[in-house]
C-alpha atoms as a PDB file:
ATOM      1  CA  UNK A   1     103.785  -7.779 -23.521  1.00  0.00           C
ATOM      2  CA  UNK A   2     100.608  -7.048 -22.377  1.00  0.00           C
ATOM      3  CA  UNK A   3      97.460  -7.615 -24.563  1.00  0.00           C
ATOM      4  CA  UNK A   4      95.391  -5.275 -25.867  1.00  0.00           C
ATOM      5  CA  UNK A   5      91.469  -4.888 -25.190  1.00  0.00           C
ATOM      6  CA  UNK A   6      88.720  -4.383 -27.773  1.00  0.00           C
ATOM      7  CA  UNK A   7      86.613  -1.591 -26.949  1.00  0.00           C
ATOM      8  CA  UNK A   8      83.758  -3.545 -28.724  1.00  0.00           C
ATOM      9  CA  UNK A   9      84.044  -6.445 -26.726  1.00  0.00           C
ATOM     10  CA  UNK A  10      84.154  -5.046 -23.534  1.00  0.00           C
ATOM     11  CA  UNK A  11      81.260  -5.875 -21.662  1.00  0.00           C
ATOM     12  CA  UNK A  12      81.649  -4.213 -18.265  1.00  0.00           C
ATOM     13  CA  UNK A  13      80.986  -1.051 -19.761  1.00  0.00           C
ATOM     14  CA  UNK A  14      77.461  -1.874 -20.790  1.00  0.00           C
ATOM     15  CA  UNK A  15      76.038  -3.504 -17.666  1.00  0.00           C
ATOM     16  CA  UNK A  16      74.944  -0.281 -16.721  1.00  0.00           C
ATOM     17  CA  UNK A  17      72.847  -0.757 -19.591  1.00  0.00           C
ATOM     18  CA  UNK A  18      71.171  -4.316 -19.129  1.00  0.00           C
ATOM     19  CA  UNK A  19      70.504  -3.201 -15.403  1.00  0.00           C
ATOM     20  CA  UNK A  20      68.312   0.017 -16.883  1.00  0.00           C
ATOM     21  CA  UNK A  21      66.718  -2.480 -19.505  1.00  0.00           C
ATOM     22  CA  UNK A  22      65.647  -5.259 -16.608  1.00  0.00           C
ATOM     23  CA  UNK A  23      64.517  -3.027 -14.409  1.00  0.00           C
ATOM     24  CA  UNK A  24      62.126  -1.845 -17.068  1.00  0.00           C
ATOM     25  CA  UNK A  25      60.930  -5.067 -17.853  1.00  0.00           C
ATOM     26  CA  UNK A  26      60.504  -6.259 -14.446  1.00  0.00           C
ATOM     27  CA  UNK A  27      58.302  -2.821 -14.022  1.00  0.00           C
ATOM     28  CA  UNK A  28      56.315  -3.569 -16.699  1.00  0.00           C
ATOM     29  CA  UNK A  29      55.282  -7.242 -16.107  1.00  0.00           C
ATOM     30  CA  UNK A  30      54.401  -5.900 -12.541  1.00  0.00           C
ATOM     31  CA  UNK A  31      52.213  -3.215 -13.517  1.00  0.00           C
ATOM     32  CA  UNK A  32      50.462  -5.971 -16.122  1.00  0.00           C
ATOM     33  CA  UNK A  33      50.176  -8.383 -13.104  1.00  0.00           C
ATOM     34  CA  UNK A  34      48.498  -5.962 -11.113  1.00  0.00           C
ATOM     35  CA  UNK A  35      46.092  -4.863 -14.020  1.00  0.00           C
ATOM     36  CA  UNK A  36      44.639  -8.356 -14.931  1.00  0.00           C
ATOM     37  CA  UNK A  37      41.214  -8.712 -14.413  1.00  0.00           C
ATOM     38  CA  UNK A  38      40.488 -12.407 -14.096  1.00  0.00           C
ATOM     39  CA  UNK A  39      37.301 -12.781 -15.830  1.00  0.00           C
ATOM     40  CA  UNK A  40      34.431 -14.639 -14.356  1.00  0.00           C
ATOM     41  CA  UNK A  41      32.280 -16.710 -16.114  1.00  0.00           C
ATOM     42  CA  UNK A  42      28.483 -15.895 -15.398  1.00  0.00           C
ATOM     43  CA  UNK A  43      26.036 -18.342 -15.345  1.00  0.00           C
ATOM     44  CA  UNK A  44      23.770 -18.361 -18.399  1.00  0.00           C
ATOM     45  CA  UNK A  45      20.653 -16.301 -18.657  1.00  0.00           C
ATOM     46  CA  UNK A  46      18.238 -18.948 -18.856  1.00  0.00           C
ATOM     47  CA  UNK A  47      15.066 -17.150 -17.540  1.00  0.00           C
ATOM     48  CA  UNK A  48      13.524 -16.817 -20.816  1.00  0.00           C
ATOM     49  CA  UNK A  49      13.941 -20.142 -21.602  1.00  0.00           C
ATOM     50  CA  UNK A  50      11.003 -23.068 -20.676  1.00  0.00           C
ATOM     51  CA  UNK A  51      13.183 -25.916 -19.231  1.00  0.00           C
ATOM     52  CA  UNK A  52      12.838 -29.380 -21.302  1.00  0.00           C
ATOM     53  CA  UNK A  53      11.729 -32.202 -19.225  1.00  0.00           C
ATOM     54  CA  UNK A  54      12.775 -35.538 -20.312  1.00  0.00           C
ATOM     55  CA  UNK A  55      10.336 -38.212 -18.973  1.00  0.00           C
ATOM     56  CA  UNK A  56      11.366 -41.963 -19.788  1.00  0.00           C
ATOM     57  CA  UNK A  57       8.356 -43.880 -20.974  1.00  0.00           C
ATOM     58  CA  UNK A  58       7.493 -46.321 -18.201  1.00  0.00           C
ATOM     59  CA  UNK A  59       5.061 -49.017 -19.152  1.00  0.00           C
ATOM     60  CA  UNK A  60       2.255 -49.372 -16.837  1.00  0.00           C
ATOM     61  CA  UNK A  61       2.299 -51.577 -14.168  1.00  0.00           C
ATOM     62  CA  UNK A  62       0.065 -55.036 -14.430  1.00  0.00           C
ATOM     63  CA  UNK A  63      -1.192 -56.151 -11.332  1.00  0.00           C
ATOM     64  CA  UNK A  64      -2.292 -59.550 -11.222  1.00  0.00           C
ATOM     65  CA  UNK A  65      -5.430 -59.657  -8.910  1.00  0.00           C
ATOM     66  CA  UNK A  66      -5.089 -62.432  -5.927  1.00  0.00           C
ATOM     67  CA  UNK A  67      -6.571 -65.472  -6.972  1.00  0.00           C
ATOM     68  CA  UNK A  68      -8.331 -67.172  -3.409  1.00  0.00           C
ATOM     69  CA  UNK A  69      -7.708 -71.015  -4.027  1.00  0.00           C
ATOM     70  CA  UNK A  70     -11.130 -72.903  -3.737  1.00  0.00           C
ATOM     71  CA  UNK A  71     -11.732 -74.792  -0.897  1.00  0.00           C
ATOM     72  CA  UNK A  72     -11.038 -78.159  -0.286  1.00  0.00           C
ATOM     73  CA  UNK A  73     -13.570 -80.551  -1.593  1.00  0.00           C
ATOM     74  CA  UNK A  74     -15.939 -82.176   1.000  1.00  0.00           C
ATOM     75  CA  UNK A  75     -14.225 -85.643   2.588  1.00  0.00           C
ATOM     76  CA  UNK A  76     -15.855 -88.429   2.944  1.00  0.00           C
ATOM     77  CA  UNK A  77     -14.882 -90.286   5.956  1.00  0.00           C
ATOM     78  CA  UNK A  78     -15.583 -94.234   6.483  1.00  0.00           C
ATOM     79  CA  UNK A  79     -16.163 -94.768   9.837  1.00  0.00           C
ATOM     80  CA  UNK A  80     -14.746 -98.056  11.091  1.00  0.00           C
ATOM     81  CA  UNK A  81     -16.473-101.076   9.713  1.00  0.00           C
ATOM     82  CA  UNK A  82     -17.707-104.339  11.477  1.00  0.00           C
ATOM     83  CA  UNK A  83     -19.547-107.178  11.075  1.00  0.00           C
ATOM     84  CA  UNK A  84     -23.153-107.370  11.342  1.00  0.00           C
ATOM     85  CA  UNK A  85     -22.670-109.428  14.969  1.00  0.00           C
ATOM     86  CA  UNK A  86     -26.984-110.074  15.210  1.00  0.00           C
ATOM     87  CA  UNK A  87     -29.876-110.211  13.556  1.00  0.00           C
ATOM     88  CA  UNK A  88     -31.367-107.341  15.243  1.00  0.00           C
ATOM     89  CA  UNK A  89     -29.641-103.675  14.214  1.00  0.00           C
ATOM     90  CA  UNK A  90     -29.325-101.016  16.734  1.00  0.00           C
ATOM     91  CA  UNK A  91     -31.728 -98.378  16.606  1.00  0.00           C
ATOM     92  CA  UNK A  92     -29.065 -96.045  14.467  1.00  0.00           C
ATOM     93  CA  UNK A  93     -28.708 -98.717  11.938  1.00  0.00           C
ATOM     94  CA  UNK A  94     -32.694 -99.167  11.377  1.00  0.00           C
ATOM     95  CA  UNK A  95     -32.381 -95.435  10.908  1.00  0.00           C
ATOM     96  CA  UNK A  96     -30.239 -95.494   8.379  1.00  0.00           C
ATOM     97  CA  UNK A  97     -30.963 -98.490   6.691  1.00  0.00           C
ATOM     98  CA  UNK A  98     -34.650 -98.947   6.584  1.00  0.00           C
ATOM     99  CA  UNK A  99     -34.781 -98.770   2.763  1.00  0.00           C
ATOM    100  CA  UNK A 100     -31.751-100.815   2.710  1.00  0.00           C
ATOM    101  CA  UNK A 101     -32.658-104.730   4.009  1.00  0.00           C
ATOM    102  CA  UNK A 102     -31.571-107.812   2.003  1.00  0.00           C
ATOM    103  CA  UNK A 103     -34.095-109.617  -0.091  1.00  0.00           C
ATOM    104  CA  UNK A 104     -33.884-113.139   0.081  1.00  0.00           C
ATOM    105  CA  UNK A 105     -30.614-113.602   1.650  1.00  0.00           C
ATOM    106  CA  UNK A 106     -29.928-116.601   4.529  1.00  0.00           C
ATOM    107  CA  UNK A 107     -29.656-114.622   7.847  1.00  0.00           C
ATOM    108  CA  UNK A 108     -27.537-117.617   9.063  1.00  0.00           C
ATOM    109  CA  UNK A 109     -27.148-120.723   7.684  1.00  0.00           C
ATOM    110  CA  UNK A 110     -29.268-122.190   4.322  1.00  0.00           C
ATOM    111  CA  UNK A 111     -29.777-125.746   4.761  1.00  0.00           C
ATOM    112  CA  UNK A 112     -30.630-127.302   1.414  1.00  0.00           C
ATOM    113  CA  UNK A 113     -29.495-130.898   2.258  1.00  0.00           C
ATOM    114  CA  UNK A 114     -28.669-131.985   5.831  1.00  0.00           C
ATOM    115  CA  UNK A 115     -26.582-134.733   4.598  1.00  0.00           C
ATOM    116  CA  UNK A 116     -24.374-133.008   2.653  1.00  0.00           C
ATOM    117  CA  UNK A 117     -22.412-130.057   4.352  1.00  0.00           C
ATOM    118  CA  UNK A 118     -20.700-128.426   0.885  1.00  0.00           C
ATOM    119  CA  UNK A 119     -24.784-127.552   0.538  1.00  0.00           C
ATOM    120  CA  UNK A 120     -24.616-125.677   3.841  1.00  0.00           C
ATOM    121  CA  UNK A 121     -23.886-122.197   3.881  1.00  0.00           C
ATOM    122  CA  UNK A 122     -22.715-121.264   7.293  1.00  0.00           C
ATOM    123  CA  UNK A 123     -22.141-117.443   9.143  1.00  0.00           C
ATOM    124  CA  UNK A 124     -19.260-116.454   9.745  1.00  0.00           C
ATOM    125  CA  UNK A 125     -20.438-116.533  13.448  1.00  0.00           C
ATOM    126  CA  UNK A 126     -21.513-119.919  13.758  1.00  0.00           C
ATOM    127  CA  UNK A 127     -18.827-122.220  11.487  1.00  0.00           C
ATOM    128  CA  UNK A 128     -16.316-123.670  13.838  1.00  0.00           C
ATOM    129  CA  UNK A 129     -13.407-122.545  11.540  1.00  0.00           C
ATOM    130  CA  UNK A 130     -13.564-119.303   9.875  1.00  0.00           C
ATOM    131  CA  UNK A 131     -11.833-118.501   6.337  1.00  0.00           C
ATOM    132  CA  UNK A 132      -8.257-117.759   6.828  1.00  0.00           C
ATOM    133  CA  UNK A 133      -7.512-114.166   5.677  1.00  0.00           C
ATOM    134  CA  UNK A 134      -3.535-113.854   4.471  1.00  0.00           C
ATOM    135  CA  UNK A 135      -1.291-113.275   7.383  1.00  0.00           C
ATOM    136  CA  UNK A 136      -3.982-114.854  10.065  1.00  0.00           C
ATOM    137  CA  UNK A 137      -2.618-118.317   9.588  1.00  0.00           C
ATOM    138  CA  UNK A 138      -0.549-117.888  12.492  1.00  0.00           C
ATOM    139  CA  UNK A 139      -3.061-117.563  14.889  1.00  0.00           C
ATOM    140  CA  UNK A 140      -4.305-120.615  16.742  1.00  0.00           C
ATOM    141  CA  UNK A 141      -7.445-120.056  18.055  1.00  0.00           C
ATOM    142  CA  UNK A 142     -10.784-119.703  16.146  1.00  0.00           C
ATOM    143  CA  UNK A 143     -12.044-116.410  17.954  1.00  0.00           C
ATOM    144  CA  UNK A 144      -8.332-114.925  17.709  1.00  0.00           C
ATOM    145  CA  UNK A 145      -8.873-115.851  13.411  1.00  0.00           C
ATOM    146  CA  UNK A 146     -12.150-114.259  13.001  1.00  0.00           C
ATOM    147  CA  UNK A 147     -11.202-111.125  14.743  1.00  0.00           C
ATOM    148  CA  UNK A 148      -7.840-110.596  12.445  1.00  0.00           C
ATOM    149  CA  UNK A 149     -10.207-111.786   9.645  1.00  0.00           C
ATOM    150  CA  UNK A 150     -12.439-108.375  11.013  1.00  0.00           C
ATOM    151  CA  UNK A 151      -9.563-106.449  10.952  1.00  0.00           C
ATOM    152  CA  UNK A 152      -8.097-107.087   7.549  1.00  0.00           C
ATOM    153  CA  UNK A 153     -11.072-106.668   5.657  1.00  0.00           C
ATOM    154  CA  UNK A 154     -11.898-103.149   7.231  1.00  0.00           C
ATOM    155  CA  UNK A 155      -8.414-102.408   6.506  1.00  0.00           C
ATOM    156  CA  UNK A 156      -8.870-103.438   3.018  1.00  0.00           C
ATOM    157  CA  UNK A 157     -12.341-101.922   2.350  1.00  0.00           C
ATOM    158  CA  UNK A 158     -11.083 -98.408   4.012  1.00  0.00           C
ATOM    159  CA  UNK A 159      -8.030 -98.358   2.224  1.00  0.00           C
ATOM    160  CA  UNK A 160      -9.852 -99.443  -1.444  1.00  0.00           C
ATOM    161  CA  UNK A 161     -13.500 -97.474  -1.232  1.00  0.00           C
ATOM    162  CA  UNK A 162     -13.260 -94.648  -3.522  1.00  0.00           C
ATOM    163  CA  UNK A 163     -14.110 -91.959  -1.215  1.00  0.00           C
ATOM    164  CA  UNK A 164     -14.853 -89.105  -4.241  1.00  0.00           C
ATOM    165  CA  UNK A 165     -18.314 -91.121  -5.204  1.00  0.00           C
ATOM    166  CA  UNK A 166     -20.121 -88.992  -2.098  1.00  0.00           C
ATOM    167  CA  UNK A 167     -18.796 -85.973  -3.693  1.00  0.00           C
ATOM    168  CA  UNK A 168     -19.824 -86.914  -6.806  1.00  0.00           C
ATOM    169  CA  UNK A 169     -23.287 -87.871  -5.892  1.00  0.00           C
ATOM    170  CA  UNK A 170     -24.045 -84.590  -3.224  1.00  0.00           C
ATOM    171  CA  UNK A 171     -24.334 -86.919  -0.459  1.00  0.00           C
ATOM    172  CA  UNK A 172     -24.197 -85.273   3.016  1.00  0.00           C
ATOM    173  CA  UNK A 173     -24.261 -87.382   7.082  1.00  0.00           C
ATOM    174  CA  UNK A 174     -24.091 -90.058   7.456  1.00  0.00           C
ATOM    175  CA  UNK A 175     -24.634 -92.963   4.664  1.00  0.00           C
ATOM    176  CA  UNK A 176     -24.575 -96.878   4.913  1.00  0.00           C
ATOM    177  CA  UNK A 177     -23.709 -99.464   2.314  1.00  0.00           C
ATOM    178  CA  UNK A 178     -24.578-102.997   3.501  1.00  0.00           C
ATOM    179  CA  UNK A 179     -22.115-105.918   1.794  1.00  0.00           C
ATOM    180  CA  UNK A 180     -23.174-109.673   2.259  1.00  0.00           C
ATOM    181  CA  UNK A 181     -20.521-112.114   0.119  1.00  0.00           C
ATOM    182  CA  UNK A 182     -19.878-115.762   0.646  1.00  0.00           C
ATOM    183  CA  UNK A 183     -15.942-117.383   0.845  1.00  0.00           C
ATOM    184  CA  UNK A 184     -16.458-120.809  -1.147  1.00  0.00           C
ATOM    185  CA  UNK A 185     -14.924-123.974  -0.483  1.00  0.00           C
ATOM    186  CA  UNK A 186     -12.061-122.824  -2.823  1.00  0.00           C
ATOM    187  CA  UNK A 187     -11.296-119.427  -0.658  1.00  0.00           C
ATOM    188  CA  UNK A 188     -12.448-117.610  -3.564  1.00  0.00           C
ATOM    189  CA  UNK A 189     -15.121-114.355  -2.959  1.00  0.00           C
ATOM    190  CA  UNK A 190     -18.787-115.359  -5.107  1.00  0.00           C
ATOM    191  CA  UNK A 191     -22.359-114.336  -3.894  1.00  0.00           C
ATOM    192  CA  UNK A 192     -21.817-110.801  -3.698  1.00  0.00           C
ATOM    193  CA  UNK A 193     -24.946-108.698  -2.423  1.00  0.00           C
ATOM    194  CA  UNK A 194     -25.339-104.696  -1.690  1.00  0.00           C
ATOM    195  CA  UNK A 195     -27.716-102.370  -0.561  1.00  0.00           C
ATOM    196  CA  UNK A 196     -26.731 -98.561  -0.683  1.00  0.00           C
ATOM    197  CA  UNK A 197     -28.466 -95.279  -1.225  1.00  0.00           C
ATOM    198  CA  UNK A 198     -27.194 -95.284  -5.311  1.00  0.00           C
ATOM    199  CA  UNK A 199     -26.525 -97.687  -7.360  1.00  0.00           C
ATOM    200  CA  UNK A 200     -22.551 -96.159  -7.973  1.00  0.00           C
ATOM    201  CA  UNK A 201     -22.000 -97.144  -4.272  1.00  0.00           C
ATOM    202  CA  UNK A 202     -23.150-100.555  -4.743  1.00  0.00           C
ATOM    203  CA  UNK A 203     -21.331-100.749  -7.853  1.00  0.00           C
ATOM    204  CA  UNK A 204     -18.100 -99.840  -5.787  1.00  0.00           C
ATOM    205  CA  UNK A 205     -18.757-101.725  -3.141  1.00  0.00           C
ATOM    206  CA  UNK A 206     -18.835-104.590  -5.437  1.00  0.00           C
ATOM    207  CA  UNK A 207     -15.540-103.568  -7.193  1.00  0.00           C
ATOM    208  CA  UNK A 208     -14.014-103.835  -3.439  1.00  0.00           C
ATOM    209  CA  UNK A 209     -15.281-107.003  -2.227  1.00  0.00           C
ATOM    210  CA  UNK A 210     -14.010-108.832  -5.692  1.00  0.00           C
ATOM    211  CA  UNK A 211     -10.907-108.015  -4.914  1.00  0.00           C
ATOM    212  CA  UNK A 212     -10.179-109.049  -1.614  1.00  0.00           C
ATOM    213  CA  UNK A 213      -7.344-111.937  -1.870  1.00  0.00           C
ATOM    214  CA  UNK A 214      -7.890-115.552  -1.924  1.00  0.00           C
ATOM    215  CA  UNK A 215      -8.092-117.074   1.461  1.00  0.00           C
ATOM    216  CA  UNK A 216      -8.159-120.538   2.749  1.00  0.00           C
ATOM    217  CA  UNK A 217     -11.714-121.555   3.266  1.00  0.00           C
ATOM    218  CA  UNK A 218     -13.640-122.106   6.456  1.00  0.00           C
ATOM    219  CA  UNK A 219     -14.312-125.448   7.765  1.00  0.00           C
ATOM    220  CA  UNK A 220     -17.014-127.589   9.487  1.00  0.00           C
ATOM    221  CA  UNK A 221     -16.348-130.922  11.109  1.00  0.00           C
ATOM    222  CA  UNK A 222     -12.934-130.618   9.053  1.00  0.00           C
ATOM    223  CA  UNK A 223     -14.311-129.858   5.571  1.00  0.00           C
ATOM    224  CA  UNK A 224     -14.074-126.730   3.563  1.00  0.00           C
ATOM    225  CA  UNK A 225     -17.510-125.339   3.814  1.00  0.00           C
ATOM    226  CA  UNK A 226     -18.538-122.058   2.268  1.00  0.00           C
ATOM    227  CA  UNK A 227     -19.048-119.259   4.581  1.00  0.00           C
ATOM    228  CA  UNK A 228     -20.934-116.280   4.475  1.00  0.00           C
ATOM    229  CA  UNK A 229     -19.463-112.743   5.614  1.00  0.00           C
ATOM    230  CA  UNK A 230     -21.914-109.308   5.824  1.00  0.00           C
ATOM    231  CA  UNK A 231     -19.995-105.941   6.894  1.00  0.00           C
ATOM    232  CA  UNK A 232     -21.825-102.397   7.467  1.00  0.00           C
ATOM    233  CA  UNK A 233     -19.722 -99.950   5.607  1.00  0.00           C
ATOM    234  CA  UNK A 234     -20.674 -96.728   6.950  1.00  0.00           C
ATOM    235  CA  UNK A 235     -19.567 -93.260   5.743  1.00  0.00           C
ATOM    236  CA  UNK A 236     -20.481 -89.151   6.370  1.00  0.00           C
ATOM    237  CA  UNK A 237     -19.519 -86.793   4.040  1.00  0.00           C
ATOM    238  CA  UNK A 238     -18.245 -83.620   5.757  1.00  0.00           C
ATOM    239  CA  UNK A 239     -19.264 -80.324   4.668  1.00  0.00           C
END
C-alpha cells in the first residue's frame, strides 16, 4: 500500500517560488550597497571663531644676584724669632726699634752683692748653665741647651701670639715687639718687660711669656741662679 501525499505539504512544488523571492532580495540589498553614500565628517567651521589661549600662570623667576665673598683678611706673619745675641742691633733693628729701647733694664748681668750669687742676675749668654726648657734635658752640652732653649720658645711664642691684633690695630710692614723676662731660681717666668708700637701688643706679649712652662733653672758655679732671657719678636702684616 502505497502512501498518499498531501498536496499542502509538498514542498518541491514551491521552490520555484523561494528561488524568485531570493533572487529579489539579493537584488535589492545589492542595489542598496551600491547606493550608500558613506558620509564624511567635515571639519568644523571655526573661522569665525577667536581661538582661546590658555596660558598657565608662571610665577616670575627670582634671581639671586652673585654675592663676591670678601677677601681674606690681611695676615700677619711672625718672622722667626731670636735672641738678642749683642748689645749692639743691626742697622734694621735700630730702624725699627728706635722708639722702642728698655729703660732701666741690666744689659747683662746686675751685680747687687758680689758675695752672694742668688743677687746676681746673669744673661742667658754668659751663665755657664742655661734654664732647662722641657724636653732639653737630654742634651749634654751647655751650647747644645741654649740653642733647643732658642728653639722652643720661638716655637712657643709663634704658635701662641695672637696674630689678629695687627689687623685689629691697621698695622702694615714690618713691626717689632721687644720681650726681656728673667727664669728665677725656682724655673718660674717673673720680671717681664715689653716695648711694642701699642700697648695691646705688649699686653699680648705679656700674656705669652707668662705662660711659657716651668723649667729647671740655670746655674752658676752649681747653684740655681736667675737668668735673664730678651727675644725680638718681629712681625709684617701683609696687605
Amino acid at each position: 500500500m502505497k502512501p498518499k501525499k498531501n498536496p499542502k505539504a509538498d514542498l518541491n512544488r514551491r521552490w520555484v517560488l523561494f528561488l524568485q523571492i531570493g533572487l529579489i532580495i539579493v537584488l535589492f540589498l545589492t542595489l542598496q550597497a551600491i547606493e550608500w553614500e558613506t558620509s564624511v565628517a567635515k571639519p568644523a567651521d571655526t573661522s569665525g571663531l577667536t581661538p582661546k589661549m590658555i596660558m598657565e600662570e608662571t610665577p616670575p623667576a627670582t634671581i639671586t644676584p652673585e654675592t663676591t665673598p670678601p677677601p681674606p683678611p690681611p695676615k700677619m706673619l711672625i718672622d722667626k724669632i731670636e735672641p738678642i745675641e749683642d748689645d749692639e742691633p743691626d742697622k734694621e733693628d735700630a730702624t725699627l726699634s728706635t722708639d722702642l729701647e728698655f729703660d732701666e733694664i741690666p744689659e747683662v748681668i746686675d751685680i747687687v752683692d758680689p758675695d752672694d750669687p742668688e743677687d746676681i742676675i746673669y744673661n742667658v749668654l754668659g751663665v755657664e748653665e742655661v734654664p732647662l726648657f722641657p724636653g732639653c734635658d737630654a742634651l749634654a752640652s751647655n751650647e747644645k741647651r741654649k740653642a733647643c732653649l732658642n728653639d722652643k720658645v720661638n716655637s712657643f711664642v709663634t704658635k701662641n701670639f695672637n696674630t689678629a691684633i695687627g689687623e685689629d690695630l691697621n698695622l702694615t710692614g714690618t713691626n717689632l715687639v721687644l720681650v726681656m723676662f728673667t727664669v728665677d731660681t725656682q724655673g718660674k717666668i717673673t720680671d717681664i718687660k715689653t716695648r711694642a708700637p701699642h700697648p695691646r701688643l705688649e699686653e699680648e706679649a705679656r700674656r705669652v711669656i707668662n705662660k711659657l712652662p716651668k723649667m729647671e733653672p740655670g746655674r752658676q758655679g752649681g747653684k740655681a741662679v736667675p737668668v735673664q732671657y730678651s727675644i725680638p719678636i718681629r712681625f709684617r702684616v701683609q696687605d
